[in-house]
PDB file of N, CA and C in Angstrom:
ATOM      1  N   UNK A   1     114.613 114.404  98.002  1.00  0.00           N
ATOM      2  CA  UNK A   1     115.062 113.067  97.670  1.00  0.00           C
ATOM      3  C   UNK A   1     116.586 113.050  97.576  1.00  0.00           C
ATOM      4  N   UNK A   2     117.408 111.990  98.125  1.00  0.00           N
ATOM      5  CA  UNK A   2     118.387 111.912  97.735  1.00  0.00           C
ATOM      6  C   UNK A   2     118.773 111.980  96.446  1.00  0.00           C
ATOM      7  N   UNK A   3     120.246 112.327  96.336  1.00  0.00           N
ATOM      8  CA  UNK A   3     120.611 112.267  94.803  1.00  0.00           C
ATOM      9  C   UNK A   3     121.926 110.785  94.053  1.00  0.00           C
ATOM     10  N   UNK A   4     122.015 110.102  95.200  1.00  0.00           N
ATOM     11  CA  UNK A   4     122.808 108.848  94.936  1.00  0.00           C
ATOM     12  C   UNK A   4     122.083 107.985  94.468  1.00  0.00           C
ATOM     13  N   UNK A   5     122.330 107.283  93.423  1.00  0.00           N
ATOM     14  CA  UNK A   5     121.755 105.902  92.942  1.00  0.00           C
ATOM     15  C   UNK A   5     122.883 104.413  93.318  1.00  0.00           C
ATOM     16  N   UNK A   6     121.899 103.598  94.215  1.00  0.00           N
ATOM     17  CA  UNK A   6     122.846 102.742  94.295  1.00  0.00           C
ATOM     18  C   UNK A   6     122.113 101.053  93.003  1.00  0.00           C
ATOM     19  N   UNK A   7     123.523 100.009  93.410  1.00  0.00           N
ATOM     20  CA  UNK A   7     123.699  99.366  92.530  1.00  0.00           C
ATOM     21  C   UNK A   7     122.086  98.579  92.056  1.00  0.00           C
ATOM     22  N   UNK A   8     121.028  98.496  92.676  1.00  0.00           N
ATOM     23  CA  UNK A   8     119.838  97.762  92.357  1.00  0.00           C
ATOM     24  C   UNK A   8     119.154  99.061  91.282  1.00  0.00           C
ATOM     25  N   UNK A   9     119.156 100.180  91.576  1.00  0.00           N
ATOM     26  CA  UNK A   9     118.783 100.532  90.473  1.00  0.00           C
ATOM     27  C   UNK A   9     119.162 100.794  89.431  1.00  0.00           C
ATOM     28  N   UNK A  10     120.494 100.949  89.181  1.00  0.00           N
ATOM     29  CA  UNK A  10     121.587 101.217  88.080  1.00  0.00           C
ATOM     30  C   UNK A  10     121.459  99.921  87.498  1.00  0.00           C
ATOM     31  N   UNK A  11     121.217  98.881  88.260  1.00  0.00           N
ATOM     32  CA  UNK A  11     120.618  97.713  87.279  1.00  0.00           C
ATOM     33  C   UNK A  11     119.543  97.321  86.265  1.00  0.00           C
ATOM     34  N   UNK A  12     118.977  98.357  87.055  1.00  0.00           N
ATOM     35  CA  UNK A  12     117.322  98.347  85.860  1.00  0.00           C
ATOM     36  C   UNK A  12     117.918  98.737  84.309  1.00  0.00           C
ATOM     37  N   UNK A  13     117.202  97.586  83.834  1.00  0.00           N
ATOM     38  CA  UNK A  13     117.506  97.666  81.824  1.00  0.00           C
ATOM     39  C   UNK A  13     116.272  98.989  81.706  1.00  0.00           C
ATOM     40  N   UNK A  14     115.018  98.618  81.866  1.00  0.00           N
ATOM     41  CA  UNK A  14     113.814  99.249  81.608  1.00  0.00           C
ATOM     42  C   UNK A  14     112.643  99.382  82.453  1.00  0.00           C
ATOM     43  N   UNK A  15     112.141 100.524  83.283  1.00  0.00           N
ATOM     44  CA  UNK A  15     111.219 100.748  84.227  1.00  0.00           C
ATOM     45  C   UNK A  15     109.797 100.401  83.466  1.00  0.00           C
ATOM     46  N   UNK A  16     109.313  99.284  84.290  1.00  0.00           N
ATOM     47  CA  UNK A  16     107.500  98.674  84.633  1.00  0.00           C
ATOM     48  C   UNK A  16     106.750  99.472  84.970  1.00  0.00           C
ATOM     49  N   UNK A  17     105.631  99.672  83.997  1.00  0.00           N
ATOM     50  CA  UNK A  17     104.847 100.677  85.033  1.00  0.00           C
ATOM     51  C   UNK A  17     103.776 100.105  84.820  1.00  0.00           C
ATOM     52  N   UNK A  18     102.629 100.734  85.417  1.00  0.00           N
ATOM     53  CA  UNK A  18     101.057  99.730  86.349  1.00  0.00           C
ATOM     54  C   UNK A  18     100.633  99.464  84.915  1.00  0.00           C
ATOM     55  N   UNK A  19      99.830  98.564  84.768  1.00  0.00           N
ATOM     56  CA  UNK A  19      98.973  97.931  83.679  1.00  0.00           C
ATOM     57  C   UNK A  19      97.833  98.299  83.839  1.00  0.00           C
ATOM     58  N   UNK A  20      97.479  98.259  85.026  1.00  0.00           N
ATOM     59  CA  UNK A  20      96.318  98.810  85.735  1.00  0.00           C
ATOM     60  C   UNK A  20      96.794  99.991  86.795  1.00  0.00           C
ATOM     61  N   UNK A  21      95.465 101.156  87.134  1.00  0.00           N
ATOM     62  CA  UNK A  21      95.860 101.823  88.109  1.00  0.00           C
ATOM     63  C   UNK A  21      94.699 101.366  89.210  1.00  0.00           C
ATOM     64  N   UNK A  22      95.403  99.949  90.147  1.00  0.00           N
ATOM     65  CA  UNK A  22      94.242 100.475  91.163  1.00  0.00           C
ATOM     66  C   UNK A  22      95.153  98.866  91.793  1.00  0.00           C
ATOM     67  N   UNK A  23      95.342  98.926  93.070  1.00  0.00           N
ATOM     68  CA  UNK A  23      95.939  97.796  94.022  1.00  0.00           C
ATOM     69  C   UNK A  23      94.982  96.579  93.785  1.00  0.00           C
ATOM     70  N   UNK A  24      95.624  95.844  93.178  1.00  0.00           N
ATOM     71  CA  UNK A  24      94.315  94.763  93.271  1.00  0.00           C
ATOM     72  C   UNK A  24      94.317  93.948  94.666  1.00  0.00           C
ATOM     73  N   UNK A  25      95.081  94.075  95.864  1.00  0.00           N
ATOM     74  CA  UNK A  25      95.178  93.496  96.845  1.00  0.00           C
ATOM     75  C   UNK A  25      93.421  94.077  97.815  1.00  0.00           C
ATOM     76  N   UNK A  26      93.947  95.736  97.868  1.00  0.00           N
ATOM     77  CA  UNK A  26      93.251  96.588  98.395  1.00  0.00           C
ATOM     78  C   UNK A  26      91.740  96.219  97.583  1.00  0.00           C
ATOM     79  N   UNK A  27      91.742  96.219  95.989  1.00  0.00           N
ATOM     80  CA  UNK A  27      90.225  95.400  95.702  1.00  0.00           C
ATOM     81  C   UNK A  27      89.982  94.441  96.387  1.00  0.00           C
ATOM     82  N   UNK A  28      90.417  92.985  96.672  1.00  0.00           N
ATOM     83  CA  UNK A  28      90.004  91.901  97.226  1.00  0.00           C
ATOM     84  C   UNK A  28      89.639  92.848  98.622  1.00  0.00           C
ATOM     85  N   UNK A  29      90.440  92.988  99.410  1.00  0.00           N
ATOM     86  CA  UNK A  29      90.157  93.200 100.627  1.00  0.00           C
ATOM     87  C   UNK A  29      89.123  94.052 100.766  1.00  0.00           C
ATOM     88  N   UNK A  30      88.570  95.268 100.146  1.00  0.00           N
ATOM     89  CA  UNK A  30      87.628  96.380 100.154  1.00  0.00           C
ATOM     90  C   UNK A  30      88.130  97.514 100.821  1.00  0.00           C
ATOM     91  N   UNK A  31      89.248  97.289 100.719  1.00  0.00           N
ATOM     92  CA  UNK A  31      90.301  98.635 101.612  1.00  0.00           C
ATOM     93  C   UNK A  31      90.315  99.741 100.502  1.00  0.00           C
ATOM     94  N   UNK A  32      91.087 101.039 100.761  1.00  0.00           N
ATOM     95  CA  UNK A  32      91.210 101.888  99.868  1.00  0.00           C
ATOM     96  C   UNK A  32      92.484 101.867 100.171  1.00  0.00           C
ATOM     97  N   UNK A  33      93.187 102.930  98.622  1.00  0.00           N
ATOM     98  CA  UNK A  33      94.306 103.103  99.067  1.00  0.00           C
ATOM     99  C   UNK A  33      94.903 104.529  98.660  1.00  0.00           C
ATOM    100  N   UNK A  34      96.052 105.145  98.874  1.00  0.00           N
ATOM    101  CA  UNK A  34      96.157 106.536  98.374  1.00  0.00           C
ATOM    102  C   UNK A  34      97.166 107.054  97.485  1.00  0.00           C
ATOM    103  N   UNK A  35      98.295 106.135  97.484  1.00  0.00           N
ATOM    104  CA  UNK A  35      98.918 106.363  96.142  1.00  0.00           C
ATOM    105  C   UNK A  35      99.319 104.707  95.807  1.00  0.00           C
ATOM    106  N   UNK A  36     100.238 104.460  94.393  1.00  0.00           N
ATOM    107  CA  UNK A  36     100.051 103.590  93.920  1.00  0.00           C
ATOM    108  C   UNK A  36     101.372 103.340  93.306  1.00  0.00           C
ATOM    109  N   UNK A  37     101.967 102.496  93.431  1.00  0.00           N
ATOM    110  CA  UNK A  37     103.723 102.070  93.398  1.00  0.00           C
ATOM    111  C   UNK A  37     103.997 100.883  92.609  1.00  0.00           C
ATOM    112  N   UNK A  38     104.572 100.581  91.567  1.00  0.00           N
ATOM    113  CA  UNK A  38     104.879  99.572  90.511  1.00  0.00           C
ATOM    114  C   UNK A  38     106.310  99.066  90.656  1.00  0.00           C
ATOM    115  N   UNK A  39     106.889  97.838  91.439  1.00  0.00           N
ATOM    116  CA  UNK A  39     107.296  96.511  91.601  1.00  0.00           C
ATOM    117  C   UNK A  39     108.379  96.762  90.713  1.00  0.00           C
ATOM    118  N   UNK A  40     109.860  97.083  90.912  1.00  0.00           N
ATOM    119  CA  UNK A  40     110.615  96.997  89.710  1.00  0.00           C
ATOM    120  C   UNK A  40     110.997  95.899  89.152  1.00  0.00           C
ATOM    121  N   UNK A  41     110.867  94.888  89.751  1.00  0.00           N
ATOM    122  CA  UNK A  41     111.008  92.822  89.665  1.00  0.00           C
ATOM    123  C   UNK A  41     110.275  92.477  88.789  1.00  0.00           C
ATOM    124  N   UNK A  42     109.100  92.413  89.785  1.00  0.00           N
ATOM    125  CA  UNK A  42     107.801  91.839  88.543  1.00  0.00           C
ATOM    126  C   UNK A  42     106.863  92.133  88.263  1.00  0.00           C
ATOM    127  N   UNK A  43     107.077  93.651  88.874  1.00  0.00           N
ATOM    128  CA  UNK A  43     105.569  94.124  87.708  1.00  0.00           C
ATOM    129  C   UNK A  43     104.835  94.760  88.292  1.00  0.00           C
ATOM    130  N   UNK A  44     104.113  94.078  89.441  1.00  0.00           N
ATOM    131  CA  UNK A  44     103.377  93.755  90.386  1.00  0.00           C
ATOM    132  C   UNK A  44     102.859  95.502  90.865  1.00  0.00           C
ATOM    133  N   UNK A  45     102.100  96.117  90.674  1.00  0.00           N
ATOM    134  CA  UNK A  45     101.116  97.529  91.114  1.00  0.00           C
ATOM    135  C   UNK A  45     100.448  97.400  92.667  1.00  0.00           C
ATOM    136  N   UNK A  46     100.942  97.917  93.592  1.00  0.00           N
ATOM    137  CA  UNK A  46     100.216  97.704  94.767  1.00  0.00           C
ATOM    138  C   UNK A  46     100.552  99.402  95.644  1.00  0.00           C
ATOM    139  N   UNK A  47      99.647  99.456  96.692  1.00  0.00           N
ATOM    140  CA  UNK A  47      99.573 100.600  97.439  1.00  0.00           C
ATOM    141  C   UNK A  47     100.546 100.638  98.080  1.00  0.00           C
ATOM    142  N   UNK A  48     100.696 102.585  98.284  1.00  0.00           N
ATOM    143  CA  UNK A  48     101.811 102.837  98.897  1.00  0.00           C
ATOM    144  C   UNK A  48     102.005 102.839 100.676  1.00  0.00           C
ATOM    145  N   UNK A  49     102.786 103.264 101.281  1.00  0.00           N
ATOM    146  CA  UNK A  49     103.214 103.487 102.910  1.00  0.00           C
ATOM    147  C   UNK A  49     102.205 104.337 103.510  1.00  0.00           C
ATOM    148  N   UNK A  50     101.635 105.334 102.616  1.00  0.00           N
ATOM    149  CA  UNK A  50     100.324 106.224 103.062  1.00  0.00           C
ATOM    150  C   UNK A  50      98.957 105.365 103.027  1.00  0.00           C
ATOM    151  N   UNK A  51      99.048 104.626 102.490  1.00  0.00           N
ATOM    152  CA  UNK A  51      97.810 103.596 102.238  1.00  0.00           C
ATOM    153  C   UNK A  51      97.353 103.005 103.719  1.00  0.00           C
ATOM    154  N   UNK A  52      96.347 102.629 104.255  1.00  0.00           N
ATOM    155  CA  UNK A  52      95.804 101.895 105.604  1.00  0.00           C
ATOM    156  C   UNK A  52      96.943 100.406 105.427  1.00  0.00           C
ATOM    157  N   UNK A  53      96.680  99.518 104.518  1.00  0.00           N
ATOM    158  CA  UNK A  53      97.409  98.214 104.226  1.00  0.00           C
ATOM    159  C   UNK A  53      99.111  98.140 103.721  1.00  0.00           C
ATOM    160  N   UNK A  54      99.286  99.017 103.279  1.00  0.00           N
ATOM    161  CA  UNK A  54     100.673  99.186 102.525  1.00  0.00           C
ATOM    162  C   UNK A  54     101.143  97.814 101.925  1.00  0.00           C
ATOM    163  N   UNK A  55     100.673  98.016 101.344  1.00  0.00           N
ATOM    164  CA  UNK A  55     100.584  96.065 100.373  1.00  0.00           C
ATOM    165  C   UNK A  55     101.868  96.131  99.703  1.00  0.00           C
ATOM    166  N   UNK A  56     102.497  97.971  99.350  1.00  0.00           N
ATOM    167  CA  UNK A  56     103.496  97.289  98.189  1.00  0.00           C
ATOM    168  C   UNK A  56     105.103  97.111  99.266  1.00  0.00           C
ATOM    169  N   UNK A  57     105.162  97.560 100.359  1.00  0.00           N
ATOM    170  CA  UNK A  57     105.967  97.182 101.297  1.00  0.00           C
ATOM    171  C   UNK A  57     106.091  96.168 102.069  1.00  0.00           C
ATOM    172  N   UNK A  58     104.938  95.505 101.847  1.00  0.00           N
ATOM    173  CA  UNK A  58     105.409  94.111 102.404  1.00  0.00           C
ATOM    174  C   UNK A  58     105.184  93.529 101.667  1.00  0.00           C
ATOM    175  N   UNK A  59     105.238  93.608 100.686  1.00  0.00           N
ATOM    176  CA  UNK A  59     105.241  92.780  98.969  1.00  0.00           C
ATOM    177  C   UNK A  59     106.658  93.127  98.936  1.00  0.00           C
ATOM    178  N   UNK A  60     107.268  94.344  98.950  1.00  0.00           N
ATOM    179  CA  UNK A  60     109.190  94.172  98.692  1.00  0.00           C
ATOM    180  C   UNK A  60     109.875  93.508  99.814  1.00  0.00           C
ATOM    181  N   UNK A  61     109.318  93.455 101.290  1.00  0.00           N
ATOM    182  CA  UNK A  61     110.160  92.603 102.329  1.00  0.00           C
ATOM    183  C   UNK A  61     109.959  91.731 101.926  1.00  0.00           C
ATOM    184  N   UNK A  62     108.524  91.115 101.668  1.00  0.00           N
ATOM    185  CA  UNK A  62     108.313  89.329 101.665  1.00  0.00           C
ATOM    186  C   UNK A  62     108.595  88.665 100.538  1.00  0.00           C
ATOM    187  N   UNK A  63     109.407  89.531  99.571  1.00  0.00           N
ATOM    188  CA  UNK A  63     109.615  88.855  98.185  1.00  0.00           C
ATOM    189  C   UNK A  63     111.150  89.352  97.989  1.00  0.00           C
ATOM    190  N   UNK A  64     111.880  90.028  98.660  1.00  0.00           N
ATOM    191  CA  UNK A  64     113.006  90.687  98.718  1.00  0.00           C
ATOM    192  C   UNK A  64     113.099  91.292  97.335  1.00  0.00           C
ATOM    193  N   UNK A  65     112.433  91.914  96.893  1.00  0.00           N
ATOM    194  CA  UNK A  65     112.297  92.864  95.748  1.00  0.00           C
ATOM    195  C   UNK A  65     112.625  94.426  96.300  1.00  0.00           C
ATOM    196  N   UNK A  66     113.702  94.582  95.528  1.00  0.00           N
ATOM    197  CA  UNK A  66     114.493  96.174  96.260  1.00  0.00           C
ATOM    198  C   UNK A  66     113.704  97.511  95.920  1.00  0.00           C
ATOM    199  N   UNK A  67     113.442  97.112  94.235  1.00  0.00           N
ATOM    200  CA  UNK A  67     113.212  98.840  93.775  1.00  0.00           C
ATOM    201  C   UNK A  67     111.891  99.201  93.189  1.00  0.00           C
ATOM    202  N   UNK A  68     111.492 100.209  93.424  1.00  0.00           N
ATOM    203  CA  UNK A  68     109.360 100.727  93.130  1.00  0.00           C
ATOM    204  C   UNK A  68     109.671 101.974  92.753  1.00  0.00           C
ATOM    205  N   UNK A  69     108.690 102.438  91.758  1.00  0.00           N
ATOM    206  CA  UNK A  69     108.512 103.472  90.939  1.00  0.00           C
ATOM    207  C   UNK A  69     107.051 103.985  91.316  1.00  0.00           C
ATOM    208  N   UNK A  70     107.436 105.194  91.304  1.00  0.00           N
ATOM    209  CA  UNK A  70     105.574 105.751  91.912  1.00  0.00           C
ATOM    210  C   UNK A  70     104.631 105.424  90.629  1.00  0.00           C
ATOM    211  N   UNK A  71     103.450 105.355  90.375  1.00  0.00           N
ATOM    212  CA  UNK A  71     102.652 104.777  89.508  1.00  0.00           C
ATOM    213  C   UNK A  71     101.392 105.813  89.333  1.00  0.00           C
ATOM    214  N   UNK A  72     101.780 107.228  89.816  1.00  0.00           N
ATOM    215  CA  UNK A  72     100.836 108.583  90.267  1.00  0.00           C
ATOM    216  C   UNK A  72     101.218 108.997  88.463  1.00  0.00           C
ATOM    217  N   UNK A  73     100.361 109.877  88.266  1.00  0.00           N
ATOM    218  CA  UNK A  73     100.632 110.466  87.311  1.00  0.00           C
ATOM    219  C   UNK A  73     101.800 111.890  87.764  1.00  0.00           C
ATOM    220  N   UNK A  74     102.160 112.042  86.699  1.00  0.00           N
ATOM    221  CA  UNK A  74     103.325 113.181  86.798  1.00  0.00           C
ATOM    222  C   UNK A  74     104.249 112.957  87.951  1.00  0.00           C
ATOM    223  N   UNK A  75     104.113 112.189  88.544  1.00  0.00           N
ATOM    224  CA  UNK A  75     105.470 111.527  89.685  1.00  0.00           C
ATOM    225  C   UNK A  75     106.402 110.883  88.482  1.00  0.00           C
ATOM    226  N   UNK A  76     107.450 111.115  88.945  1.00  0.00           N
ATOM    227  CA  UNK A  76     109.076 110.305  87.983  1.00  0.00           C
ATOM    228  C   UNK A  76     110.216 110.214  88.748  1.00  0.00           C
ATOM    229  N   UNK A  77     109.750 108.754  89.858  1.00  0.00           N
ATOM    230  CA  UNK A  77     110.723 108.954  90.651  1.00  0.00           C
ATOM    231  C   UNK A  77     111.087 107.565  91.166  1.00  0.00           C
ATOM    232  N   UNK A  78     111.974 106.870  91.557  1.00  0.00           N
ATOM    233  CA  UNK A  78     112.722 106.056  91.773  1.00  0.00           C
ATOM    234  C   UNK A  78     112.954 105.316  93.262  1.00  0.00           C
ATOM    235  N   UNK A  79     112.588 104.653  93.439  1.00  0.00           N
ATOM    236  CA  UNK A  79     113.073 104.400  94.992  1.00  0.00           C
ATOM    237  C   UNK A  79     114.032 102.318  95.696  1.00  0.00           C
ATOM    238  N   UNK A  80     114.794 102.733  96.309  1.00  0.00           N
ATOM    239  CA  UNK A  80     115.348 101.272  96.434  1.00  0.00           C
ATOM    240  C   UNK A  80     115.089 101.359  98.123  1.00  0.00           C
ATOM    241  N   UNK A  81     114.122  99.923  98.480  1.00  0.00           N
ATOM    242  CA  UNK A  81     114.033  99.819  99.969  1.00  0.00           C
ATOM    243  C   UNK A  81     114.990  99.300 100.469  1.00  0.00           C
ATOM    244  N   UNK A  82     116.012  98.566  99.561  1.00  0.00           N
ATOM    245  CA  UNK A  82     117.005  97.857 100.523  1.00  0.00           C
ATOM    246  C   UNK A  82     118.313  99.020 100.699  1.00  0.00           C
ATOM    247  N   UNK A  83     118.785 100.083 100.592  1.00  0.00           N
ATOM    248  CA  UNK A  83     119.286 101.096 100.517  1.00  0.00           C
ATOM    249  C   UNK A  83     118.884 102.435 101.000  1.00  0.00           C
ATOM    250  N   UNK A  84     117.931 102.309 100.895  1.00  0.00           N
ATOM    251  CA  UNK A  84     117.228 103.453 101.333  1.00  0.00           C
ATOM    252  C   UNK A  84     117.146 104.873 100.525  1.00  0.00           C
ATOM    253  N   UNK A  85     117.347 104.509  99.270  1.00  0.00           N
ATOM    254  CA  UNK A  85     117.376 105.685  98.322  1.00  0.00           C
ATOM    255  C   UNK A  85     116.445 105.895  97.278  1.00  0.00           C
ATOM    256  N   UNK A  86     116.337 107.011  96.951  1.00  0.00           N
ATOM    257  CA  UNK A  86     115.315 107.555  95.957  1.00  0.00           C
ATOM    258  C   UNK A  86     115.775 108.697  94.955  1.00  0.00           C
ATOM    259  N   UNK A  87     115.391 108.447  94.164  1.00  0.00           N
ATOM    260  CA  UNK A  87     116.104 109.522  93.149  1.00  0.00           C
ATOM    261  C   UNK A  87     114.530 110.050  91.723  1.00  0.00           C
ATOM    262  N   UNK A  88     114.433 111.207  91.250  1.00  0.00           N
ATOM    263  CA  UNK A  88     113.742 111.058  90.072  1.00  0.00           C
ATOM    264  C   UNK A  88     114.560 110.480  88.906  1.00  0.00           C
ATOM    265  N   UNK A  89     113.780 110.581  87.919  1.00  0.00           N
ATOM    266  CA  UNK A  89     114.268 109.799  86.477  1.00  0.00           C
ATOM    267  C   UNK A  89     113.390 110.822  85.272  1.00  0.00           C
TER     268      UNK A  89
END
């Protein structure tokens, strides 16, 4: 992982994490998914880029929401799509 943090995440007051662990997109649809990524905006828990649907990547293009936190257990890590960076925490 890179080790630069740029300005969208240095903005975060306090990291969101899942309320639930399970994509509720991937429920409606009956898809599965394989890891699980929490919305630094609003909240929002959806599947990752390894997933068949990748719900939480076109949930950050189509909402222009920059930064996601993995939502795996023992993952502690950071990522901004509009930058292209990732860092742990």
């Amino acid at each position: 992982m890179k080790n630069k943090i740029c300005a969208h995440i240095l903005d975060l007051k306090e990291l969101k994490t899942a309320k639930e662990h399970v994509c509720e997109e991937c429920v409606e649809q009956g898809s599965q998914w394989v890891h699980l990524r929490t919305c630094q905006t609003c909240g929002v828990t959806l599947c990752c880029d390894s997933s068949p649907m990748q719900h939480m990547s076109h949930h950050c293009k189509k909402e222009s929401h920059p930064v996601i936190i993995s939502s795996e257990p023992g993952e502690q890590w950071i990522y901004c799509f509009t930058d292209d960076i990732a860092a742990e925490y």
